[in-house]
N, C-alpha and C. Protein backbone atom coordinates (compact mmCIF):
# COMPACT_ATOMS: atom_id res chain seq x y z
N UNK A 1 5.12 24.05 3.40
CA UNK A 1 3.86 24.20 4.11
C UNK A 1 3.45 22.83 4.62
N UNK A 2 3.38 22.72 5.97
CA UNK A 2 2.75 21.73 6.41
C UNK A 2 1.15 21.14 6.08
N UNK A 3 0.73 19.62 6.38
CA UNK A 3 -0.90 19.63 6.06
C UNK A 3 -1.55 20.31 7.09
N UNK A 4 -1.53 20.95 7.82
CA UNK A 4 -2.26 21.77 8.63
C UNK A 4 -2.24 23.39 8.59
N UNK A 5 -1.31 23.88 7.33
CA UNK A 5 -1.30 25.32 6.95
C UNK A 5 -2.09 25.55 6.19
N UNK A 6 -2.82 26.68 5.98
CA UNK A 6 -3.41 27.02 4.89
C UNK A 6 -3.04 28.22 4.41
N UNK A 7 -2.80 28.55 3.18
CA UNK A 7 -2.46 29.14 2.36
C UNK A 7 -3.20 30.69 1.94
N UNK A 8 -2.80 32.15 2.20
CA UNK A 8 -3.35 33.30 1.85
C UNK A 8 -2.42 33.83 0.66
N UNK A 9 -1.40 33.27 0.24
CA UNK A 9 -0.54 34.33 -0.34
C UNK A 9 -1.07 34.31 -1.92
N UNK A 10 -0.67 35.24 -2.64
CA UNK A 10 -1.03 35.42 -4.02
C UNK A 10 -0.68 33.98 -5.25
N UNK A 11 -1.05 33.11 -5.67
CA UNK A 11 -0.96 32.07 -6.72
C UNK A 11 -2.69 31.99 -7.66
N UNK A 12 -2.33 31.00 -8.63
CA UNK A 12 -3.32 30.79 -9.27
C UNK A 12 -4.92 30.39 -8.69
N UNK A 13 -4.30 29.74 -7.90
CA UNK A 13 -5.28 29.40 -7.27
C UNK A 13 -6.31 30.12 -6.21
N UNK A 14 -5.72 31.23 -6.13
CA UNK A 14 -6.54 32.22 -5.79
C UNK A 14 -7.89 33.34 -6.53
N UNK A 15 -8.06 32.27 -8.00
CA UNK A 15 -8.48 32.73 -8.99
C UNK A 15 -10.14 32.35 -8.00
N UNK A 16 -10.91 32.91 -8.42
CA UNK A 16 -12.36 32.71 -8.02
C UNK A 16 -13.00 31.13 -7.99
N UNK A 17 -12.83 30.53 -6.96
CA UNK A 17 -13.19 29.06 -7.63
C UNK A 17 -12.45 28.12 -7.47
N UNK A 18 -11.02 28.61 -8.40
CA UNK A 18 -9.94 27.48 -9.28
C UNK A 18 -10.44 26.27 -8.38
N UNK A 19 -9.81 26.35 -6.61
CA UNK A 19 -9.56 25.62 -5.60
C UNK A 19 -10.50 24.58 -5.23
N UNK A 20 -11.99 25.27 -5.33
CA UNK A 20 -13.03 24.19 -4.80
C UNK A 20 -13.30 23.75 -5.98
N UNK A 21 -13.20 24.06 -7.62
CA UNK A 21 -13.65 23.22 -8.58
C UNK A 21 -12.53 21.75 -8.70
N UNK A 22 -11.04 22.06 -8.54
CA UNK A 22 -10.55 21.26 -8.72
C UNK A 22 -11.13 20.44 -7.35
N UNK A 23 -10.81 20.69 -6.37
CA UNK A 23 -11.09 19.21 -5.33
C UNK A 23 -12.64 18.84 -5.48
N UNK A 24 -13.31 19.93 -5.86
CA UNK A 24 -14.61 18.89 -6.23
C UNK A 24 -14.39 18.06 -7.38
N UNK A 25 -13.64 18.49 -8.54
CA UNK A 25 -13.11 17.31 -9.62
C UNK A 25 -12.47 15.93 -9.27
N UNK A 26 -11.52 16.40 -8.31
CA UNK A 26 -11.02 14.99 -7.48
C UNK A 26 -12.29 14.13 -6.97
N UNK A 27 -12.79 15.01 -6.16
CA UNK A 27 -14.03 14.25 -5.13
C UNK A 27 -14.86 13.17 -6.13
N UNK A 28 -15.17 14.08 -7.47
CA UNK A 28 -15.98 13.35 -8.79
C UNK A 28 -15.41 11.88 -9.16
N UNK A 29 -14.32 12.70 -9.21
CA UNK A 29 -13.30 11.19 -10.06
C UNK A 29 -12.79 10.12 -9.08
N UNK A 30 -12.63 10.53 -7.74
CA UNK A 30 -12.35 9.05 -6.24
C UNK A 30 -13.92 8.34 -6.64
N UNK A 31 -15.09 9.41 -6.85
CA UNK A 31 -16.58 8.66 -6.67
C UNK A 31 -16.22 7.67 -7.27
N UNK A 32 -16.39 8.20 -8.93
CA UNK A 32 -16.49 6.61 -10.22
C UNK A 32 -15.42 6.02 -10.13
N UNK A 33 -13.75 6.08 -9.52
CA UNK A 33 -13.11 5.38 -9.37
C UNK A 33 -13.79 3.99 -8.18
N UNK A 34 -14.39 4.47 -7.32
CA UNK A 34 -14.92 3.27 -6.35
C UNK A 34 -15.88 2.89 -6.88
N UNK A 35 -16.85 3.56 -7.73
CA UNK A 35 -18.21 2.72 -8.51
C UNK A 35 -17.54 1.87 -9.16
N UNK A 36 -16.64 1.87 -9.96
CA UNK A 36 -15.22 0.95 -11.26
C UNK A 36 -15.11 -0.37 -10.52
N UNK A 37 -14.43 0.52 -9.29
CA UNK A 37 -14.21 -0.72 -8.83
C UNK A 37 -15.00 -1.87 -7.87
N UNK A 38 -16.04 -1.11 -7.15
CA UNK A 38 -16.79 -2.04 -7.25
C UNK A 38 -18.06 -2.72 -8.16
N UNK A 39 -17.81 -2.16 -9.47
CA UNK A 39 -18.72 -2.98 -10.10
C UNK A 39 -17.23 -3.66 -10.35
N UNK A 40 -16.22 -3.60 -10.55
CA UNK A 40 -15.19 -4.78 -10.88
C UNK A 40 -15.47 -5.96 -10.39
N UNK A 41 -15.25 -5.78 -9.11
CA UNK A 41 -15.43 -6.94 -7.56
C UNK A 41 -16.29 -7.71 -7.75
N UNK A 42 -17.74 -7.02 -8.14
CA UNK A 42 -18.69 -7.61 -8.16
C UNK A 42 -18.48 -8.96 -9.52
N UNK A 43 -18.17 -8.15 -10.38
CA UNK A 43 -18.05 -8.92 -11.48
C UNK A 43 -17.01 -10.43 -11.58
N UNK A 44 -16.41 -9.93 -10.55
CA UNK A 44 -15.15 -11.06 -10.25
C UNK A 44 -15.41 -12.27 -9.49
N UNK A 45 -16.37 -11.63 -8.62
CA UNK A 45 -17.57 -12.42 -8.05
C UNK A 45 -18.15 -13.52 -8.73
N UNK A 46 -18.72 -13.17 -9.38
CA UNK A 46 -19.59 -14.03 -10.63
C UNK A 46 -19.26 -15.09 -11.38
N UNK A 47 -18.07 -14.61 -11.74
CA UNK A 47 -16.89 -15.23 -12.51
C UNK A 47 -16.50 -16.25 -11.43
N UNK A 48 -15.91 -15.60 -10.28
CA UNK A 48 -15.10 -16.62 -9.27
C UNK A 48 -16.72 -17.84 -8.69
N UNK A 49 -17.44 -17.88 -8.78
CA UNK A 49 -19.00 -18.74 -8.68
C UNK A 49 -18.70 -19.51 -9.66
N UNK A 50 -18.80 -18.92 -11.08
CA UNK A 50 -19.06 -19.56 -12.37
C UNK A 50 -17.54 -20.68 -12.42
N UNK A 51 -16.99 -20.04 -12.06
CA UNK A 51 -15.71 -21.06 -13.00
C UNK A 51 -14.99 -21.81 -11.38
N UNK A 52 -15.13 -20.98 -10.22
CA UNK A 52 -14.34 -21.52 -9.22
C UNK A 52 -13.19 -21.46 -8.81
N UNK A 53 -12.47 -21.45 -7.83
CA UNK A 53 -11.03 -21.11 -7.20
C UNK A 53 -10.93 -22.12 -6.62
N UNK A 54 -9.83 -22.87 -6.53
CA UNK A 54 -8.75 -23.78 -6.11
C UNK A 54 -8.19 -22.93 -4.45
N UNK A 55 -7.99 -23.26 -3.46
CA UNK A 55 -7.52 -23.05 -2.77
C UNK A 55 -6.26 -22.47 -2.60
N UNK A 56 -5.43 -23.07 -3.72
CA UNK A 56 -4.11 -22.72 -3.97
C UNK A 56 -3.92 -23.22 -5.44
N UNK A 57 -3.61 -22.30 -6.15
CA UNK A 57 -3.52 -22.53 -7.93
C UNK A 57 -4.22 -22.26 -8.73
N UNK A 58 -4.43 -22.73 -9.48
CA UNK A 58 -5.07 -21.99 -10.54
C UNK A 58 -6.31 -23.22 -11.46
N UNK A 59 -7.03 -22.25 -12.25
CA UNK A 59 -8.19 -22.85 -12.53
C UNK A 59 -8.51 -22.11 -13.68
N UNK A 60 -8.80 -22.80 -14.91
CA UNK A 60 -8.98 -22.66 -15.91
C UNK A 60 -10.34 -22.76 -16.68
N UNK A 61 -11.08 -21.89 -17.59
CA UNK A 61 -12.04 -22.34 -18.03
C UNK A 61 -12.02 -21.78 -19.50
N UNK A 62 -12.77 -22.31 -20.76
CA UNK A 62 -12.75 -21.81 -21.89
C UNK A 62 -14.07 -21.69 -21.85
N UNK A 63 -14.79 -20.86 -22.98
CA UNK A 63 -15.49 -20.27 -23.47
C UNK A 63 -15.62 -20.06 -24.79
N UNK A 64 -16.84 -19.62 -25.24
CA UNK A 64 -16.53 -19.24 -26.77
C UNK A 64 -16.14 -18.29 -26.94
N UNK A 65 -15.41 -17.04 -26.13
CA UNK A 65 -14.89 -16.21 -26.75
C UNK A 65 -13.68 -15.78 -25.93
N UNK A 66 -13.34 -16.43 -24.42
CA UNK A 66 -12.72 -16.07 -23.45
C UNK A 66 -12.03 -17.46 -22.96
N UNK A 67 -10.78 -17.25 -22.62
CA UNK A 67 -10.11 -18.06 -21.44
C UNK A 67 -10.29 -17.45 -19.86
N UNK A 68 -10.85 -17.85 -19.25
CA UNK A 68 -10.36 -17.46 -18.01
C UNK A 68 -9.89 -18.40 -16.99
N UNK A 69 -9.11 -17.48 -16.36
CA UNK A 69 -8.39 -18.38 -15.50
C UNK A 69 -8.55 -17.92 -13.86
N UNK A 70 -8.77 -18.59 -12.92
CA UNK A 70 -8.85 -17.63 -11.15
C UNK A 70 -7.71 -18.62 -10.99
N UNK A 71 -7.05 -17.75 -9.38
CA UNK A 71 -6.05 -18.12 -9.44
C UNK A 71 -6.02 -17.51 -7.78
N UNK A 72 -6.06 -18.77 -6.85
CA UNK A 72 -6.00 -18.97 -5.56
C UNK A 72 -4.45 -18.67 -4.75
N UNK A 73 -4.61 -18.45 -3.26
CA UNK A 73 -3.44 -18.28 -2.71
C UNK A 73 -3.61 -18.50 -1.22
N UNK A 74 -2.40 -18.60 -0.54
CA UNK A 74 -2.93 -18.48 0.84
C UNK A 74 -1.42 -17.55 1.37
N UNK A 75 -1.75 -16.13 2.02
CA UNK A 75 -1.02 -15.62 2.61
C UNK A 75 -0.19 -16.16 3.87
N UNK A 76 0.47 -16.32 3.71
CA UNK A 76 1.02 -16.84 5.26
C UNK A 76 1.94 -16.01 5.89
N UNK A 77 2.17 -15.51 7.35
CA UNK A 77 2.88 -14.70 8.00
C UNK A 77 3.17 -15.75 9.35
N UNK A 78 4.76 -15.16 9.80
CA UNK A 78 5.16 -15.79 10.95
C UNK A 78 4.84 -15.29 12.13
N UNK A 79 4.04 -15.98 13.01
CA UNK A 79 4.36 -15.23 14.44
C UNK A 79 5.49 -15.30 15.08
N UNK A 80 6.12 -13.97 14.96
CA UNK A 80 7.95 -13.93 15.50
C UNK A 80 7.94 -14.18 17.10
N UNK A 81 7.12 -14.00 18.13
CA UNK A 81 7.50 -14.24 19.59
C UNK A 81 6.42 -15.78 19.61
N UNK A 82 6.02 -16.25 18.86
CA UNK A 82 5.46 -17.62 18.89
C UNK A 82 6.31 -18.35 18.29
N UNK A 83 7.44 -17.79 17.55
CA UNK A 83 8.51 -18.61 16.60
C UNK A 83 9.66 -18.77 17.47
N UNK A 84 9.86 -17.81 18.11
CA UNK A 84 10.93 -17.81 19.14
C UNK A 84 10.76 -18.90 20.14
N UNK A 85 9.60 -19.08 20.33
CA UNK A 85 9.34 -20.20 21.44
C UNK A 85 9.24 -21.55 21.13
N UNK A 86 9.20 -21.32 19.71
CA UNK A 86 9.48 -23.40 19.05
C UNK A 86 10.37 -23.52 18.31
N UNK A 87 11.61 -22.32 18.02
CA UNK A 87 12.07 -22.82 16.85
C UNK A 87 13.53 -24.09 17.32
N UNK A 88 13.41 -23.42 18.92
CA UNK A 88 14.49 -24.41 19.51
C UNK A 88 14.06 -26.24 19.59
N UNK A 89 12.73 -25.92 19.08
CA UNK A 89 12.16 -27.77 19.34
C UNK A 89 12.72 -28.54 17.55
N UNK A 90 13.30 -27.55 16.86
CA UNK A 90 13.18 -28.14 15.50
C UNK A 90 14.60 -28.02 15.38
N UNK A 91 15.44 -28.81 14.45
CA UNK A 91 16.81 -29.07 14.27
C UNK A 91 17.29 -27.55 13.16
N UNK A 92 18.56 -27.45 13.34
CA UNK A 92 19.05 -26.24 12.46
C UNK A 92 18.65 -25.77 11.25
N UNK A 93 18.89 -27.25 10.60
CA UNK A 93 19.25 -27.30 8.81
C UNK A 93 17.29 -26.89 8.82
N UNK A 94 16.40 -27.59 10.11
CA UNK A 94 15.33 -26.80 9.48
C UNK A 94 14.80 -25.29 9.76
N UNK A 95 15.49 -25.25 10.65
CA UNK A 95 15.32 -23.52 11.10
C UNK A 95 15.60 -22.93 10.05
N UNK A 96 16.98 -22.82 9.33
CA UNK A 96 17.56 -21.99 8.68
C UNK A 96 16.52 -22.44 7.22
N UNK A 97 16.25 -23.55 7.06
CA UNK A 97 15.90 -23.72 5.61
C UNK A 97 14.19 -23.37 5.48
N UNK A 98 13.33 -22.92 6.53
CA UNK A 98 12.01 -23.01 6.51
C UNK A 98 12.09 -21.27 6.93
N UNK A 99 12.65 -20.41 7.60
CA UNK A 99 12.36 -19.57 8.32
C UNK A 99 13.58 -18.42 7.46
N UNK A 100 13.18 -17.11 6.68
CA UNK A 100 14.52 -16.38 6.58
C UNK A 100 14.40 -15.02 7.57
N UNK A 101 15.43 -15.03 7.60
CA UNK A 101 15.47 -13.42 8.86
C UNK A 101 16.08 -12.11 7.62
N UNK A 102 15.30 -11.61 7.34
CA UNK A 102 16.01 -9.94 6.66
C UNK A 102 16.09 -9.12 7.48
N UNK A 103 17.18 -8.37 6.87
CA UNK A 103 17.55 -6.97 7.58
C UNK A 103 16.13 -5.77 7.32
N UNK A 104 16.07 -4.91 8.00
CA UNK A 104 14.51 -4.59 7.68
C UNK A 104 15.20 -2.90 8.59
N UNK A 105 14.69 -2.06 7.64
CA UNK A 105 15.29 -0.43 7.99
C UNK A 105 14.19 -0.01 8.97
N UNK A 106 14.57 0.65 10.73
CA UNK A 106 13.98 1.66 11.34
C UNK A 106 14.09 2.97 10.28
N UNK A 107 13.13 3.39 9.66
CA UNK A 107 12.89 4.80 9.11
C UNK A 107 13.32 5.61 10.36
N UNK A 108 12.53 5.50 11.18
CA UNK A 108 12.91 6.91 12.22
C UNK A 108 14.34 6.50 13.65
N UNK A 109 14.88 5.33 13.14
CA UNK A 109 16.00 5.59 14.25
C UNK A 109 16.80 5.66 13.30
N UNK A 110 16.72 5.74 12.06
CA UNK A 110 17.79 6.08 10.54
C UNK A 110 17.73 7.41 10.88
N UNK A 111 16.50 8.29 10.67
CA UNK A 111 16.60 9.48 10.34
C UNK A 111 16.90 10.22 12.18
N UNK A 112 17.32 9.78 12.60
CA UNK A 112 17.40 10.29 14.42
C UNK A 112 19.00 10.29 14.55
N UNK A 113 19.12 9.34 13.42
CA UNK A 113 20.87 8.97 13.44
C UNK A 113 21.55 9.82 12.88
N UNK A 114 20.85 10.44 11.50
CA UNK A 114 21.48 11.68 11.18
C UNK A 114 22.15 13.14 11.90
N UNK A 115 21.09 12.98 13.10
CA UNK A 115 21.58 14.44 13.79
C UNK A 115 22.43 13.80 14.91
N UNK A 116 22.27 12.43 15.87
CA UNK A 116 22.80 12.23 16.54
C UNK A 116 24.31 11.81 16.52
N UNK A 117 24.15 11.10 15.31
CA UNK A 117 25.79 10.37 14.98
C UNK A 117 25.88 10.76 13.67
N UNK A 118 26.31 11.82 13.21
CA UNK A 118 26.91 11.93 11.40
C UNK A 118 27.60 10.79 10.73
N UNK A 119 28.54 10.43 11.28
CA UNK A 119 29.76 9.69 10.96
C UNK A 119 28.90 8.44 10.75
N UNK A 120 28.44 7.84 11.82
CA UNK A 120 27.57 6.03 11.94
C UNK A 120 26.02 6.61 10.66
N UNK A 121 26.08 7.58 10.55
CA UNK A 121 24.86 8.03 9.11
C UNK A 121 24.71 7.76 8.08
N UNK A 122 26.54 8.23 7.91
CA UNK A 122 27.10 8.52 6.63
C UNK A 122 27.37 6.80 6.12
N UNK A 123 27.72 6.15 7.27
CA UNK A 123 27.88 4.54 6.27
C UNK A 123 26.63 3.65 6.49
N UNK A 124 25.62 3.47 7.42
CA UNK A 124 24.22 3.26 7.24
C UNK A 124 23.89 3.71 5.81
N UNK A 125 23.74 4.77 5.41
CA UNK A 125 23.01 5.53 4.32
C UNK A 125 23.57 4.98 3.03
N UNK A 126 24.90 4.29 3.38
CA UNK A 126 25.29 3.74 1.93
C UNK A 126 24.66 2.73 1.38
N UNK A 127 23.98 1.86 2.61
CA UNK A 127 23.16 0.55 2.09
C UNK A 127 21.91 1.24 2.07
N UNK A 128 21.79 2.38 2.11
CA UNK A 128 19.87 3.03 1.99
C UNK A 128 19.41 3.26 0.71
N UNK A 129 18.75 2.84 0.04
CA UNK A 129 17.83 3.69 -1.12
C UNK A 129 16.85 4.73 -1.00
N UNK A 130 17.21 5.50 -0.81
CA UNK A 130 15.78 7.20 -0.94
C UNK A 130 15.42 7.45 -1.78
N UNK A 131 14.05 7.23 -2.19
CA UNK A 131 13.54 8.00 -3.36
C UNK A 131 11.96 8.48 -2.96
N UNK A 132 11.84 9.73 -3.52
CA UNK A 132 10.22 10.34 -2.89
C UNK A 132 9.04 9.49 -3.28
N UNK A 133 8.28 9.56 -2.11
CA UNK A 133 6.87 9.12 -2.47
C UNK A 133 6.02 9.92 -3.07
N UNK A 134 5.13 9.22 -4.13
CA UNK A 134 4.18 10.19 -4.73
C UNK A 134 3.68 11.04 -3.65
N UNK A 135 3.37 12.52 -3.62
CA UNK A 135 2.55 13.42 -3.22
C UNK A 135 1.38 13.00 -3.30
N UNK A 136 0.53 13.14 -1.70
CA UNK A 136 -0.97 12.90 -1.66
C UNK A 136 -1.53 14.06 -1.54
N UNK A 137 -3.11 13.84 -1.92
CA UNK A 137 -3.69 15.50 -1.64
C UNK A 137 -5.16 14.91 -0.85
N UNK A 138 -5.53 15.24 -0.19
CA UNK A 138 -6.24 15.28 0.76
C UNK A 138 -7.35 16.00 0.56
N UNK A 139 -9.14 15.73 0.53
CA UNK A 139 -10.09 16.72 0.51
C UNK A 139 -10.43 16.40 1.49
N UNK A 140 -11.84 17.54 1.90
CA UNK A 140 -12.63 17.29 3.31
C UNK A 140 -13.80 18.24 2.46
N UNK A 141 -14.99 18.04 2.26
CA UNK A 141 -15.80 18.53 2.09
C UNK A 141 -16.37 19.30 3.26
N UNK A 142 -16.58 20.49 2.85
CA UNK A 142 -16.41 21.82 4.12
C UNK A 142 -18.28 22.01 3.89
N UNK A 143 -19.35 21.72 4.76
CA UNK A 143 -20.60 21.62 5.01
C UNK A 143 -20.65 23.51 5.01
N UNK A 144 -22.21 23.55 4.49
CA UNK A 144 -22.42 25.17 4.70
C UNK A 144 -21.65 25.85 6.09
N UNK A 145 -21.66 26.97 6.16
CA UNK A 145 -21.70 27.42 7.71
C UNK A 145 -19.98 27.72 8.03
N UNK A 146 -19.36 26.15 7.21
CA UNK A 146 -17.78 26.32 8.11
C UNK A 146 -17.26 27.01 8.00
């Protein structure tokens, strides 16, 4: 069943209810999961004021009953058609030693390859790992009337 089917045939869930109590149970439990976490945030907040973050590293504080430690970072990403355009101004040994290139999988010209080319599939797929993603479930709170 696709996410856009909905379901008439005979299961449990056709019990009086079952259906909207459970996704209202979900709906309950996403709530206090985001109250959790943002009273977390908040709290991290406080902490990250009180004791402070380093730009990059780490930072330590004791207490009488606690160590804590924050612990800074800085994301960095390459611009690949801005990299292309300087990497010829810099010598090899630093290209290769500052910059790595991975092999990186098209999901959908993998799975396009299956029906188009079997054979070029079958040895692609040997360097592939497949394994399922958790199942998501989806609510929409349905207003009187719908």
């Amino acid at each position: 069943m696709n996410e856009n089917q909905t379901t008439t045939a005979h299961s449990p869930l056709n019990e009086p209810g079952l259906l909207d109590r459970l996704a209202y149970e979900l709906e309950e439990a996403k709530r206090q999961e985001a109250e959790a976490r943002n009273a977390r945030v908040a709290i991290e907040e406080q902490i990250l004021t009180h004791v402070g973050v380093k730009e990059e590293g780490s930072a330590t504080v004791k207490s009488d009953y606690y160590k804590v430690t924050t612990t800074g970072g800085m994301t960095r990403t390459l611009n690949g058609k801005k990299w292309a355009e300087i990497n010829g101004q810099l010598p090899n040994e630093v290209v290769q030693n500052v910059v790595r290139l991975k092999p990186e999988l098209d999901t959908r010209q993998f799975k396009a390859l299956k029906d188009l080319n079997p054979q070029q599939y079958a040895i692609v797929a040997q360097a592939v790992t497949s394994k399922p993603r958790k199942a998501s479930v989806k609510i929409e709170r349905l207003e009187a009337g719908n």
